[in-house]
C-alpha atoms as a PDB file:
ATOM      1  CA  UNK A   1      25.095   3.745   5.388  1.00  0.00           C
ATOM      2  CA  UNK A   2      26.819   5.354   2.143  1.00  0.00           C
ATOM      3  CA  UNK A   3      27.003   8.474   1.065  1.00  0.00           C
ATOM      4  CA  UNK A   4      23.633   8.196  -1.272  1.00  0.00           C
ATOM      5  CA  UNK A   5      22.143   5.385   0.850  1.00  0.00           C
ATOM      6  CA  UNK A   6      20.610   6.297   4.581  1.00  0.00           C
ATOM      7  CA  UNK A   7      18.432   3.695   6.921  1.00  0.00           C
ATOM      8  CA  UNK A   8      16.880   5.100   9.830  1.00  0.00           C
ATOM      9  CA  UNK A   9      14.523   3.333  12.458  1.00  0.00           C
ATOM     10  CA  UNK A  10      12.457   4.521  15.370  1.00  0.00           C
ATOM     11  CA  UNK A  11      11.208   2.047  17.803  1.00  0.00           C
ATOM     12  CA  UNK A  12       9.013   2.203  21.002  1.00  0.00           C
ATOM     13  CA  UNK A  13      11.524   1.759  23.674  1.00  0.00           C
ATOM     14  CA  UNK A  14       9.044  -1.109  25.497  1.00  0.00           C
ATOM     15  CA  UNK A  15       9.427  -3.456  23.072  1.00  0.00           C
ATOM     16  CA  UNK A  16      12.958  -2.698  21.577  1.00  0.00           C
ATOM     17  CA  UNK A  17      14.136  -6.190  23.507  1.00  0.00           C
ATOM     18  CA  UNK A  18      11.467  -8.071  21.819  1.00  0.00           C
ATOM     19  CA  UNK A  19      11.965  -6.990  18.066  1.00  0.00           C
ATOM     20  CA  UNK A  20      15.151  -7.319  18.831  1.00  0.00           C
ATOM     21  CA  UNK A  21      14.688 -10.736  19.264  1.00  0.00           C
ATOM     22  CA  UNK A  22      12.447 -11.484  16.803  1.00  0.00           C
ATOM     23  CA  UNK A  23      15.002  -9.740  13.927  1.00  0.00           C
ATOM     24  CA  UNK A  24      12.928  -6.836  13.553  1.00  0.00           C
ATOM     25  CA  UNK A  25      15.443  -4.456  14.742  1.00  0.00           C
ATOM     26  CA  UNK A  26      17.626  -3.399  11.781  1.00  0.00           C
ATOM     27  CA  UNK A  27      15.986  -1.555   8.252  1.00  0.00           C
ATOM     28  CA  UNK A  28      18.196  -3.853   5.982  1.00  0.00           C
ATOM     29  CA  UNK A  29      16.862  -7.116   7.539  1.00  0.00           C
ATOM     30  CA  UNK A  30      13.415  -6.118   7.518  1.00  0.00           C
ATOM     31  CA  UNK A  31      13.230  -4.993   4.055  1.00  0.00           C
ATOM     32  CA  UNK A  32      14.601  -8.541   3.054  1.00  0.00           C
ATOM     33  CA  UNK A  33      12.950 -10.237   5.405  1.00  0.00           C
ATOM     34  CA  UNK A  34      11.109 -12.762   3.893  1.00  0.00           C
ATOM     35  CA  UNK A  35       9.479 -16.379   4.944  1.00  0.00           C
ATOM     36  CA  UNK A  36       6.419 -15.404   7.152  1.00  0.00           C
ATOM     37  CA  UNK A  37       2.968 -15.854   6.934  1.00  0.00           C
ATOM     38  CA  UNK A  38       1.479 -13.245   4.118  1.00  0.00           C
ATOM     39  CA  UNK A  39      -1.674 -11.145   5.436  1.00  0.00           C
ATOM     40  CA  UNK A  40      -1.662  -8.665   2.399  1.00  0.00           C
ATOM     41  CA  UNK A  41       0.450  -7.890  -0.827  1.00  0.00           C
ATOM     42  CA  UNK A  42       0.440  -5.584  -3.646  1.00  0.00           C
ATOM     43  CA  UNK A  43       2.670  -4.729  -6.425  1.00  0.00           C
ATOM     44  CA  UNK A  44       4.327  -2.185  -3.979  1.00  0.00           C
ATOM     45  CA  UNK A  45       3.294  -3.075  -0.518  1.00  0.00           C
ATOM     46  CA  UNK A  46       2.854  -6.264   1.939  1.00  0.00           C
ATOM     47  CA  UNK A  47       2.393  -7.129   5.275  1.00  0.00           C
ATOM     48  CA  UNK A  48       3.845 -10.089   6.969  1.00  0.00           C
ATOM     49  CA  UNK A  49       3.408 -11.788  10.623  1.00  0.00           C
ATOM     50  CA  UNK A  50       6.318 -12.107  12.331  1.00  0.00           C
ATOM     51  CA  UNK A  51       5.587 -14.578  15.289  1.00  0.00           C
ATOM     52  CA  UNK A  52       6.924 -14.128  18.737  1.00  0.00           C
ATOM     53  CA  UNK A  53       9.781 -17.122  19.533  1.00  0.00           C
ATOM     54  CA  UNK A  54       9.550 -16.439  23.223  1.00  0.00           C
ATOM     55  CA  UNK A  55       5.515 -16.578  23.373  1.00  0.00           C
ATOM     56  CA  UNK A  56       3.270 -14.043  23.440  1.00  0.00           C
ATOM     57  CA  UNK A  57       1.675 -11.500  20.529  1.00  0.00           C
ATOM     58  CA  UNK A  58       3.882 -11.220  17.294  1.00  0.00           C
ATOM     59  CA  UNK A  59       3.874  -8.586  14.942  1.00  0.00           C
ATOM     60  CA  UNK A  60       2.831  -7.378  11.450  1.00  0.00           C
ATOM     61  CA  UNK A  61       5.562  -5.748   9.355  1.00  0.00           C
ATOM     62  CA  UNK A  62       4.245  -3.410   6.525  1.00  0.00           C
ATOM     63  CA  UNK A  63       6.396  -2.982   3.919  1.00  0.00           C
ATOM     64  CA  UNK A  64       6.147  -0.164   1.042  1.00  0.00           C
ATOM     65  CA  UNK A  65       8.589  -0.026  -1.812  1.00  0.00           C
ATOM     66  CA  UNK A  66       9.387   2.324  -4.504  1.00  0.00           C
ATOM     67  CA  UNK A  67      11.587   0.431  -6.511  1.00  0.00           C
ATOM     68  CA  UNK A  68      11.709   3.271  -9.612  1.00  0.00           C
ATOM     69  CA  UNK A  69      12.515   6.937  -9.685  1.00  0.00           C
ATOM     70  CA  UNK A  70       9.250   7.574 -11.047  1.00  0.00           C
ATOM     71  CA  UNK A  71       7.634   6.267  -7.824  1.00  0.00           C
ATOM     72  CA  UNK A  72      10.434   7.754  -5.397  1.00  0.00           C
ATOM     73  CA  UNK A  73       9.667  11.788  -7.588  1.00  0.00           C
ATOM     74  CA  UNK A  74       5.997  11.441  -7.110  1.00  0.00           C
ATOM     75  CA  UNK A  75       6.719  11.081  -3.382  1.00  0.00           C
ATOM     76  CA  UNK A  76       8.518  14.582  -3.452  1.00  0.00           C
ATOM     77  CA  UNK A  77       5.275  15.809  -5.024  1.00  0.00           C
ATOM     78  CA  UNK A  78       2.870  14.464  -1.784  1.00  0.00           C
ATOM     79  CA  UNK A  79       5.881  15.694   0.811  1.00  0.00           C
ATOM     80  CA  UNK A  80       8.290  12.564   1.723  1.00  0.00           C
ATOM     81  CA  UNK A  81      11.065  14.160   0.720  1.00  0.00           C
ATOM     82  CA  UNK A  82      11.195  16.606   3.210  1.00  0.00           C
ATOM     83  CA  UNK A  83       7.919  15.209   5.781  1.00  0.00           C
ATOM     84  CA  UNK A  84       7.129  11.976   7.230  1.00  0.00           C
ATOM     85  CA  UNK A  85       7.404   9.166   5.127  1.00  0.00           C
ATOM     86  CA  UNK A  86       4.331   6.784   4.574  1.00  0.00           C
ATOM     87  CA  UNK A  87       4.866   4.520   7.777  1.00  0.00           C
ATOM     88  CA  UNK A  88       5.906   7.279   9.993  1.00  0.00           C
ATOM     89  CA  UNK A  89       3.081   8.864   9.156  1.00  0.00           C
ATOM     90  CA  UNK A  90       0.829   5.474  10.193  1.00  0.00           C
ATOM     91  CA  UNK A  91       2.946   5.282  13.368  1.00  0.00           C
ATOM     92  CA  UNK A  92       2.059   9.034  14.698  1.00  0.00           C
ATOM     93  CA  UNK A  93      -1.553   8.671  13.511  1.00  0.00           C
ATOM     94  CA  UNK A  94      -2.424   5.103  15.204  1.00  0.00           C
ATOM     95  CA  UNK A  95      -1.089   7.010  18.623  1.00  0.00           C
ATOM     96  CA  UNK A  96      -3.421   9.782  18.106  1.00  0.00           C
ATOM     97  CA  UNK A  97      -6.062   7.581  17.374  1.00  0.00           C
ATOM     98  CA  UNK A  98      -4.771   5.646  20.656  1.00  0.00           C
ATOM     99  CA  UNK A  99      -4.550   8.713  22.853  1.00  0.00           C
ATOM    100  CA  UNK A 100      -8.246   9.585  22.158  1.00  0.00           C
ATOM    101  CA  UNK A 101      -9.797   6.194  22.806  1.00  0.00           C
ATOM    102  CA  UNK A 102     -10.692   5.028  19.692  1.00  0.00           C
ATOM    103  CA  UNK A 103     -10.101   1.284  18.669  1.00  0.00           C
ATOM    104  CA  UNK A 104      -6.378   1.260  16.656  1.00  0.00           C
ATOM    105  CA  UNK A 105      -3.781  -1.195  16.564  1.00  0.00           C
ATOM    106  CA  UNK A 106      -0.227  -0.397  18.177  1.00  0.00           C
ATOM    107  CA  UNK A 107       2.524   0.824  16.523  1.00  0.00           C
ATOM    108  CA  UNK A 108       5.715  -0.684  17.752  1.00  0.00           C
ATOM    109  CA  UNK A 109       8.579   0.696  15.339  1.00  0.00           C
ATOM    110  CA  UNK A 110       8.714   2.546  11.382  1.00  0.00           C
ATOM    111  CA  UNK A 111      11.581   2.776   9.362  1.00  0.00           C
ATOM    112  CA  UNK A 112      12.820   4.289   6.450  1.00  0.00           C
ATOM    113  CA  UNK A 113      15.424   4.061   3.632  1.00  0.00           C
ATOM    114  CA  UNK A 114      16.503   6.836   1.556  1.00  0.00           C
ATOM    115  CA  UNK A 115      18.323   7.208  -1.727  1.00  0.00           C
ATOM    116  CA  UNK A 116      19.830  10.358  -2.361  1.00  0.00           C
ATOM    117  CA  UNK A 117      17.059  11.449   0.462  1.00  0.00           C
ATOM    118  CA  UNK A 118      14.603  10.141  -2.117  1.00  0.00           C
ATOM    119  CA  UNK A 119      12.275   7.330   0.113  1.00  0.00           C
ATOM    120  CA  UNK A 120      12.826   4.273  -1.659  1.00  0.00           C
ATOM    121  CA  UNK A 121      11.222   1.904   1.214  1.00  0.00           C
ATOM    122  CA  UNK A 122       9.691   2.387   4.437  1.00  0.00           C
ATOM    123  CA  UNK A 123       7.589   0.343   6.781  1.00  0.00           C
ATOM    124  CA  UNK A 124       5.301   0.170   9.596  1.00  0.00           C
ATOM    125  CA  UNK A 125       5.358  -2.607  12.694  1.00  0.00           C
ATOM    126  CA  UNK A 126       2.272  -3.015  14.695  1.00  0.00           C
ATOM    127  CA  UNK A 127       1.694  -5.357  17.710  1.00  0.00           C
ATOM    128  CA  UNK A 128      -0.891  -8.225  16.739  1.00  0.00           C
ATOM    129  CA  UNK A 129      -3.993  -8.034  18.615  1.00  0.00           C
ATOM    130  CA  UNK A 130      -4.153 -11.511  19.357  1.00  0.00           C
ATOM    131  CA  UNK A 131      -7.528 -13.549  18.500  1.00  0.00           C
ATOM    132  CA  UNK A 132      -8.334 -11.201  15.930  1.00  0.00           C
ATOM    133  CA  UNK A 133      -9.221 -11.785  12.164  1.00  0.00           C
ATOM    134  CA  UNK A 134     -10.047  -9.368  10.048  1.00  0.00           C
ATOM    135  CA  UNK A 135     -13.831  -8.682   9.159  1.00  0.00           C
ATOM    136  CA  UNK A 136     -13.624 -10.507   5.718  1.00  0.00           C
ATOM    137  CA  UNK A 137     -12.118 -13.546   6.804  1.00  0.00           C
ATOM    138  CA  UNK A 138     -14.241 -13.462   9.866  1.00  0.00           C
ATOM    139  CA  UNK A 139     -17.709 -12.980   7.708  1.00  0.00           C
ATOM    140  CA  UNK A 140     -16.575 -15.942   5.454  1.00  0.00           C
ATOM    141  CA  UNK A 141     -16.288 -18.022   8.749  1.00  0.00           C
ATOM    142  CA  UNK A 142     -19.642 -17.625   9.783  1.00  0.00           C
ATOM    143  CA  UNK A 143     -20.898 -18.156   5.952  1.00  0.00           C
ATOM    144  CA  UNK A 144     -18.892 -21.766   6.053  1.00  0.00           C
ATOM    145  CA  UNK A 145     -20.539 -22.623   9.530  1.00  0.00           C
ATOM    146  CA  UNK A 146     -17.044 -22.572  11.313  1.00  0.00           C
ATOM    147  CA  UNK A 147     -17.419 -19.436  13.035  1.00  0.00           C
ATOM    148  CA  UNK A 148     -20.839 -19.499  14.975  1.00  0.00           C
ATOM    149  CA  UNK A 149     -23.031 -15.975  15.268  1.00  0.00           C
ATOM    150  CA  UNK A 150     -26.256 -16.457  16.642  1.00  0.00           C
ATOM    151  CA  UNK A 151     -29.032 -13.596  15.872  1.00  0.00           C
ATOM    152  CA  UNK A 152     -28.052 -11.535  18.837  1.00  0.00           C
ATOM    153  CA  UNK A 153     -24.575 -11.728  18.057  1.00  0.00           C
ATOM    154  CA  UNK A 154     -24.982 -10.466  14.984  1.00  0.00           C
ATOM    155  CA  UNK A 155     -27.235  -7.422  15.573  1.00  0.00           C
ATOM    156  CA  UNK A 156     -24.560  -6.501  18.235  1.00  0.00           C
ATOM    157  CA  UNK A 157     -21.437  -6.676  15.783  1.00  0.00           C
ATOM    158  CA  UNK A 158     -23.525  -4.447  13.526  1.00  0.00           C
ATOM    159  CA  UNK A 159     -24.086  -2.022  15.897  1.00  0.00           C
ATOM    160  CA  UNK A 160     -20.889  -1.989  17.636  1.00  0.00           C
ATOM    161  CA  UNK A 161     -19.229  -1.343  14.401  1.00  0.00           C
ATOM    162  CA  UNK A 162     -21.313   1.474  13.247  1.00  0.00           C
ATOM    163  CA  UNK A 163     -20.941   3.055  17.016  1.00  0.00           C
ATOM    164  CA  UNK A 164     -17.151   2.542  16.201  1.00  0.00           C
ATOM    165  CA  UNK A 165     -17.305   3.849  12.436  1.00  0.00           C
ATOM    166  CA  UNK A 166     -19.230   7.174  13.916  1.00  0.00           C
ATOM    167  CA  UNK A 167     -16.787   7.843  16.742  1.00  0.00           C
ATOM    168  CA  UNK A 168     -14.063   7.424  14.379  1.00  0.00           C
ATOM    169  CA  UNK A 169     -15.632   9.862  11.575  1.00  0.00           C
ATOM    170  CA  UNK A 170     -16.814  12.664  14.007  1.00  0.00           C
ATOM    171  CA  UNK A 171     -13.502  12.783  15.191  1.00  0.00           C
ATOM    172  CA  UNK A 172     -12.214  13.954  12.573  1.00  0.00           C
ATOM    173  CA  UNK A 173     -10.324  10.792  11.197  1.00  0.00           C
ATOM    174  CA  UNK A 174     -10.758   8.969   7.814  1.00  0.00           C
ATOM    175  CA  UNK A 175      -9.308   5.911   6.568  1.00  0.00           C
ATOM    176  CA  UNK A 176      -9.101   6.438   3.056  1.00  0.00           C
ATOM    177  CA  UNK A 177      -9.964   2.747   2.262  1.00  0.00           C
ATOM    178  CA  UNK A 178     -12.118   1.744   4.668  1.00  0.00           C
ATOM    179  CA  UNK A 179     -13.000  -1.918   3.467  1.00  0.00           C
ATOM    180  CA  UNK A 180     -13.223  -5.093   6.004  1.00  0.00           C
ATOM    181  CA  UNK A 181      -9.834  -6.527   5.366  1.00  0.00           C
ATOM    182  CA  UNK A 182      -8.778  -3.561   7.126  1.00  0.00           C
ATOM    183  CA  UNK A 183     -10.535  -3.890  10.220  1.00  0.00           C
ATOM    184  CA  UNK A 184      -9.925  -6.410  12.613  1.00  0.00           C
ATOM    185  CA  UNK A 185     -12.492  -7.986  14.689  1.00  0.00           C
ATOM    186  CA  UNK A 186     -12.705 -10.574  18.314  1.00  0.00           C
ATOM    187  CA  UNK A 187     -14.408 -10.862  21.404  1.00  0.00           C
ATOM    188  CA  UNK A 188     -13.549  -8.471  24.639  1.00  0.00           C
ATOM    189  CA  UNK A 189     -13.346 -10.609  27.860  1.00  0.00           C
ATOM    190  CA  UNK A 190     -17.112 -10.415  28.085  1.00  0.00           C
ATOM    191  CA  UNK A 191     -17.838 -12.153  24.482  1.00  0.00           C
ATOM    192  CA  UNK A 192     -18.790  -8.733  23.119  1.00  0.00           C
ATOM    193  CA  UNK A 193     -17.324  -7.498  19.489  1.00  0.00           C
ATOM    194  CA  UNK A 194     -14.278  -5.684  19.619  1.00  0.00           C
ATOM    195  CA  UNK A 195     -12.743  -3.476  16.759  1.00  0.00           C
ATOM    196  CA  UNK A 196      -9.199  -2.304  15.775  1.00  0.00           C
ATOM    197  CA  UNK A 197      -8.604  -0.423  12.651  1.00  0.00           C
ATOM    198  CA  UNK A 198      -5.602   0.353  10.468  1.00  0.00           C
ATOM    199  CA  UNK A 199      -4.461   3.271   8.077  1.00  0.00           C
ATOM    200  CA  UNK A 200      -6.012   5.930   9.363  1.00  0.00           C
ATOM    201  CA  UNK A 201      -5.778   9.240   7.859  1.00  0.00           C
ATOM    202  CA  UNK A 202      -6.557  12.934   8.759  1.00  0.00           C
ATOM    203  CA  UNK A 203      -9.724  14.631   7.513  1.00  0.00           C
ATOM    204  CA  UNK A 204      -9.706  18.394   8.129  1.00  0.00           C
ATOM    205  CA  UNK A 205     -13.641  19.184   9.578  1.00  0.00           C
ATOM    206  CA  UNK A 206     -15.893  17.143  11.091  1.00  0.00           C
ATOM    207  CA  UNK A 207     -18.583  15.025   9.778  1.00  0.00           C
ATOM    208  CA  UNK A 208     -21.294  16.950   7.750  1.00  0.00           C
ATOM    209  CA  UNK A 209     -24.892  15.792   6.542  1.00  0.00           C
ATOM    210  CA  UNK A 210     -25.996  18.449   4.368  1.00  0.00           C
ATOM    211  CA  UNK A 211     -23.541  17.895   1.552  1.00  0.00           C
ATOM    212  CA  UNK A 212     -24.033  15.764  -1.540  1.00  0.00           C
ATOM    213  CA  UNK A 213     -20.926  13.949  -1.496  1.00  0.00           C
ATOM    214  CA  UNK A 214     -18.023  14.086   1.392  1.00  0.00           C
ATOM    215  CA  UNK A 215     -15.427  11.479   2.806  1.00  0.00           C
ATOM    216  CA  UNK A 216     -17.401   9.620   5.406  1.00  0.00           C
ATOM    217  CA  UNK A 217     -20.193   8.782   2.928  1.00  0.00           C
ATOM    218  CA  UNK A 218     -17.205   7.080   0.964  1.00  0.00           C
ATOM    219  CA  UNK A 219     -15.941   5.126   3.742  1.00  0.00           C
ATOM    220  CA  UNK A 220     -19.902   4.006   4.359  1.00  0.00           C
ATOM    221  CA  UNK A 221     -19.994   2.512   0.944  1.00  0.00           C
ATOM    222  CA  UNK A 222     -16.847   1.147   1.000  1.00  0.00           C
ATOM    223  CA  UNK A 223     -18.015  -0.690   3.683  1.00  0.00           C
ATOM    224  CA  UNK A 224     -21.511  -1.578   2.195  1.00  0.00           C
ATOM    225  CA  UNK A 225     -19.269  -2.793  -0.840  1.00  0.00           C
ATOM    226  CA  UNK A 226     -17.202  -5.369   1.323  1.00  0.00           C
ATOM    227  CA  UNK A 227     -20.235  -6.138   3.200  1.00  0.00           C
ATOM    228  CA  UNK A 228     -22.858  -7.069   0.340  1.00  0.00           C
ATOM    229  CA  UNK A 229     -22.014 -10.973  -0.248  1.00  0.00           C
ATOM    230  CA  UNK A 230     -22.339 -11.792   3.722  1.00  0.00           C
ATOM    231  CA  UNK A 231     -24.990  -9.597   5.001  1.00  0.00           C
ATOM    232  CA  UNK A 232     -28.895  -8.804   4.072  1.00  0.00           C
ATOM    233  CA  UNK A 233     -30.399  -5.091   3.453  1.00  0.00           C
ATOM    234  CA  UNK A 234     -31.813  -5.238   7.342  1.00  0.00           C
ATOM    235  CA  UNK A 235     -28.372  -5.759   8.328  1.00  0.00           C
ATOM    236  CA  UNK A 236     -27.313  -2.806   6.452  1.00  0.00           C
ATOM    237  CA  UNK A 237     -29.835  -0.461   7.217  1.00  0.00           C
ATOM    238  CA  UNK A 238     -29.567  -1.322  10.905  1.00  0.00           C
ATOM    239  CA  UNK A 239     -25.747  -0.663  10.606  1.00  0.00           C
ATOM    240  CA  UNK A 240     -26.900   3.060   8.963  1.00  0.00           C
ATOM    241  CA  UNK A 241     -29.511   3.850  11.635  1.00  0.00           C
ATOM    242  CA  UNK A 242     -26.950   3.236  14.615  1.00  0.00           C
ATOM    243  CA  UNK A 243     -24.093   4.858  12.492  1.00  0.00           C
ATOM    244  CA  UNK A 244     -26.608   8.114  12.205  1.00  0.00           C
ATOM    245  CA  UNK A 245     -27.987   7.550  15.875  1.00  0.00           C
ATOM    246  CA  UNK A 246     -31.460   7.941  14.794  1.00  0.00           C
ATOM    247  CA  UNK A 247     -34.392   5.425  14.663  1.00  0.00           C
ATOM    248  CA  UNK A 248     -36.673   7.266  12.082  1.00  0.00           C
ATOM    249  CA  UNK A 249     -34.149   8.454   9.481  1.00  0.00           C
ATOM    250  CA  UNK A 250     -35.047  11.992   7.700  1.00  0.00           C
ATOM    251  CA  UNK A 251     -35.225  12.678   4.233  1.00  0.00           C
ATOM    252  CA  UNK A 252     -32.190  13.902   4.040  1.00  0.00           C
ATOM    253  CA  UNK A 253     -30.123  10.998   5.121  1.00  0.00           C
ATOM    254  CA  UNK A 254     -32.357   8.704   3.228  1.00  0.00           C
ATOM    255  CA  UNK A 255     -30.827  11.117  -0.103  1.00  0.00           C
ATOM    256  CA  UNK A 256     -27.536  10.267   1.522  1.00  0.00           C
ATOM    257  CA  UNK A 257     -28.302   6.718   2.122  1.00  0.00           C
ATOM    258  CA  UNK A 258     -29.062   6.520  -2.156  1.00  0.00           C
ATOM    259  CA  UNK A 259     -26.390   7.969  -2.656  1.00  0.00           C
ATOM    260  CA  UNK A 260     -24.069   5.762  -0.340  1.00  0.00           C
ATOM    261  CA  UNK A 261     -25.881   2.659  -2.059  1.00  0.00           C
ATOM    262  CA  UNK A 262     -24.694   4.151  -5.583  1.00  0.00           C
ATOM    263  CA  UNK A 263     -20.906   4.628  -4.385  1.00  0.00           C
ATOM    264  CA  UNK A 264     -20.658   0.745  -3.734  1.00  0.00           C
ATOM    265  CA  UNK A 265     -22.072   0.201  -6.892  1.00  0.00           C
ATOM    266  CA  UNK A 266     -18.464   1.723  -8.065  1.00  0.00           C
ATOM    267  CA  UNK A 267     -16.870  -0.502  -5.502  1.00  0.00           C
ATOM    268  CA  UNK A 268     -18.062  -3.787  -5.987  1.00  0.00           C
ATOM    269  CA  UNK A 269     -15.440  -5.579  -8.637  1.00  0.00           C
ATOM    270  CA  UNK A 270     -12.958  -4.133  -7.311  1.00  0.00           C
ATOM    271  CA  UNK A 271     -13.718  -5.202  -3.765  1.00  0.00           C
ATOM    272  CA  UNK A 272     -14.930  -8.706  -5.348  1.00  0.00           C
ATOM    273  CA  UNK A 273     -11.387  -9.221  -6.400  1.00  0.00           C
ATOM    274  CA  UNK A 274     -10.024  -8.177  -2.919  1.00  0.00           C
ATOM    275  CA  UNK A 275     -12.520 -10.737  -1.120  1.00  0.00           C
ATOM    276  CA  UNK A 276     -11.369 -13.110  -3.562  1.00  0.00           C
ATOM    277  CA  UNK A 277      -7.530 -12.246  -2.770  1.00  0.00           C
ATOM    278  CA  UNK A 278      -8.220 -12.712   0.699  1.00  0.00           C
ATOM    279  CA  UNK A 279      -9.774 -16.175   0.275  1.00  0.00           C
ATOM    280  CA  UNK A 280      -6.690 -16.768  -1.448  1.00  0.00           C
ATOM    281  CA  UNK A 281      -3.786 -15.846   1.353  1.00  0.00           C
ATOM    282  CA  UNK A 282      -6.265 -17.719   4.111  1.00  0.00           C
ATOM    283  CA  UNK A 283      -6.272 -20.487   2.291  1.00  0.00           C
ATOM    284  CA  UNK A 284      -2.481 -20.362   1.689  1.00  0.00           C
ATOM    285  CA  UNK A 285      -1.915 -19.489   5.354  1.00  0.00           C
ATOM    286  CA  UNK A 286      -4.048 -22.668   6.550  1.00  0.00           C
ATOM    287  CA  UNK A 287      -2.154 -24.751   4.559  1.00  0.00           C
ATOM    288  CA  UNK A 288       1.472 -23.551   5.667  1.00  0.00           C
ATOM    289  CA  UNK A 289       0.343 -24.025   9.168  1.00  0.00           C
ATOM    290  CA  UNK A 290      -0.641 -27.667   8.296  1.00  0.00           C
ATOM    291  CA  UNK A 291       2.820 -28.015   7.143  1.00  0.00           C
ATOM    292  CA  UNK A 292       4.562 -26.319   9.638  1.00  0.00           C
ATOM    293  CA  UNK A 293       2.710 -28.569  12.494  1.00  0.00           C
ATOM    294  CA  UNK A 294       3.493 -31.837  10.338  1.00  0.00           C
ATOM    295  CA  UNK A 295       7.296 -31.116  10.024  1.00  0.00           C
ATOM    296  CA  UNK A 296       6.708 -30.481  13.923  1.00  0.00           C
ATOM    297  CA  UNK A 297       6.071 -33.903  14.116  1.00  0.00           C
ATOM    298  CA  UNK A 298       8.225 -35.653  12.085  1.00  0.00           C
ATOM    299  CA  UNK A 299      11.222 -33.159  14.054  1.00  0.00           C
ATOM    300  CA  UNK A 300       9.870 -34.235  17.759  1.00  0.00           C
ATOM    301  CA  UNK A 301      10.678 -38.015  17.500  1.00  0.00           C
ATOM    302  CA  UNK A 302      14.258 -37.310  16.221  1.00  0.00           C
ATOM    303  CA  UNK A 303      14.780 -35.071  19.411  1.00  0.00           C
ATOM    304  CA  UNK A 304      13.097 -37.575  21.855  1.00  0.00           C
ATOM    305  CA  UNK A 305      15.541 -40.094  20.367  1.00  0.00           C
END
């Protein structure tokens, strides 16, 4: 720490011992930390894995930086420099979300460094939910034939996501960017879906249908925009009808339902180029495991000997 430079880090006391171990314990190391598998990156943002040497689940490290003044004064301007900075702000939400019941991650540990009590990086460490792939890398599984989903399968991950989606928004929570890279998806113990979502944000009221345009139908086509090269309009509408609970839909969610369907209209290059991003890091990711496992090999012969 200097006199213009400050680090500070929270961490849930249950697993201090096991970032600890896995170097995740100290702001300067995890800002530098480099080396791991890449789940997402931006000009300003990424998220790593960290894997777990001693076994069990690892961790994802979300990283933002604000590398010019410019980005560090417009934080002033949206309250950082006196409020919660962007992953303590994460952290406190995921536990709400927790604390009610509905499907989050856990947050482990968020950090923050300051310059001149400007934020000029902070992150966000979640546990990984172990098994669990996010919905875009899971939908191009099943398009590939390596991921099987039978009829019934299907119809129930629809459903169970909309059931999710509609707890979630009548709660009073939104995510902001509620796209299918940013929910994760695997069987419970019983082979049914199971959800987990990330970046949650507060959204003062609770959901409303007779307005033209609000948050939650956002978030729906958002969805609808990530979901349009892996699912049919039956899927879709099936996911609306359980999302609104109703079997018949009313005129004026079928206005809303328009409407939704013109909002991914906006979405869809932009989300085209995400999908195609993620195809990209997967692809990446597979073949730095295949590397990893083949120096492995060529390492456990000169130990044996």
């Amino acid at each position: 720490m200097s006199m213009l430079h400050t680090d500070h880090m929270r961490m849930d006391p249950a697993y201090r011992d096991a970032l600890r171990e896995c170097g995740l314990d100290r702001v300067g190391l995890l800002l530098a930390r480099i080396g791991q598998r890449v789940a997402a990156w931006s000009r300003t943002t990424d998220t790593v894995h960290v894997p777990c040497e001693g076994g069990g689940p690892g961790f994802y490290l979300k990283r933002y930086f604000y590398p010019r003044w410019r980005n560090r004064i417009r934080g002033l301007f949206r309250g950082t420099f006196f409020g919660l900075h962007r992953g303590e702000a994460e952290f406190r939400l995921l536990n709400e979300m927790r604390a009610l019941g509905l499907p989050a991650v856990r947050p482990v540990a968020h950090g923050v460094r300051r310059i001149g009590h400007f934020v000029a990086a902070c992150f966000l460490i979640t546990e990984e939910v172990p098994g669990a792939v996010n919905l875009t890398t899971f939908a191009r599984e099943v398009a590939s034939g390596r991921q099987p989903l039978d009829f019934a399968q299907r119809v129930a991950l629809v459903r169970r996501l909309a059931q999710q989606v509609a707890a979630i928004h009548a709660a009073g929570f939104a995510h902001g960017q509620l796209f299918w890279r940013n929910v994760l998806v695997r069987p419970d113990p019983s082979g049914e879906p199971e959800f987990f979502f990330l970046d949650v944000r507060p959204r003062r009221g609770k959901r409303r249908l007779g307005r033209p345009v609000t948050w939650w139908m956002e978030e729906l086509a958002q969805l609808e925009a990530s979901a349009l090269p892996f699912t049919t309009r039956v899927d879709r509408m099936r996911f609306l009808a359980e999302y609104f609970g109703a079997r018949r839909l009313p005129p004026v969610i079928k206005a809303q339902i328009r409407e939704i369907d013109r909002l991914a209209r906006r979405w869809r290059r932009h989300e085209k180029q995400r999908i195609k991003m993620n195809d990209l890091f997967e692809e990446w990711n597979r073949q730095l495991a295949a590397e990893l496992a083949r120096a492995a090999g060529r390492a456990a012969p000169r130990q044996g000997g």
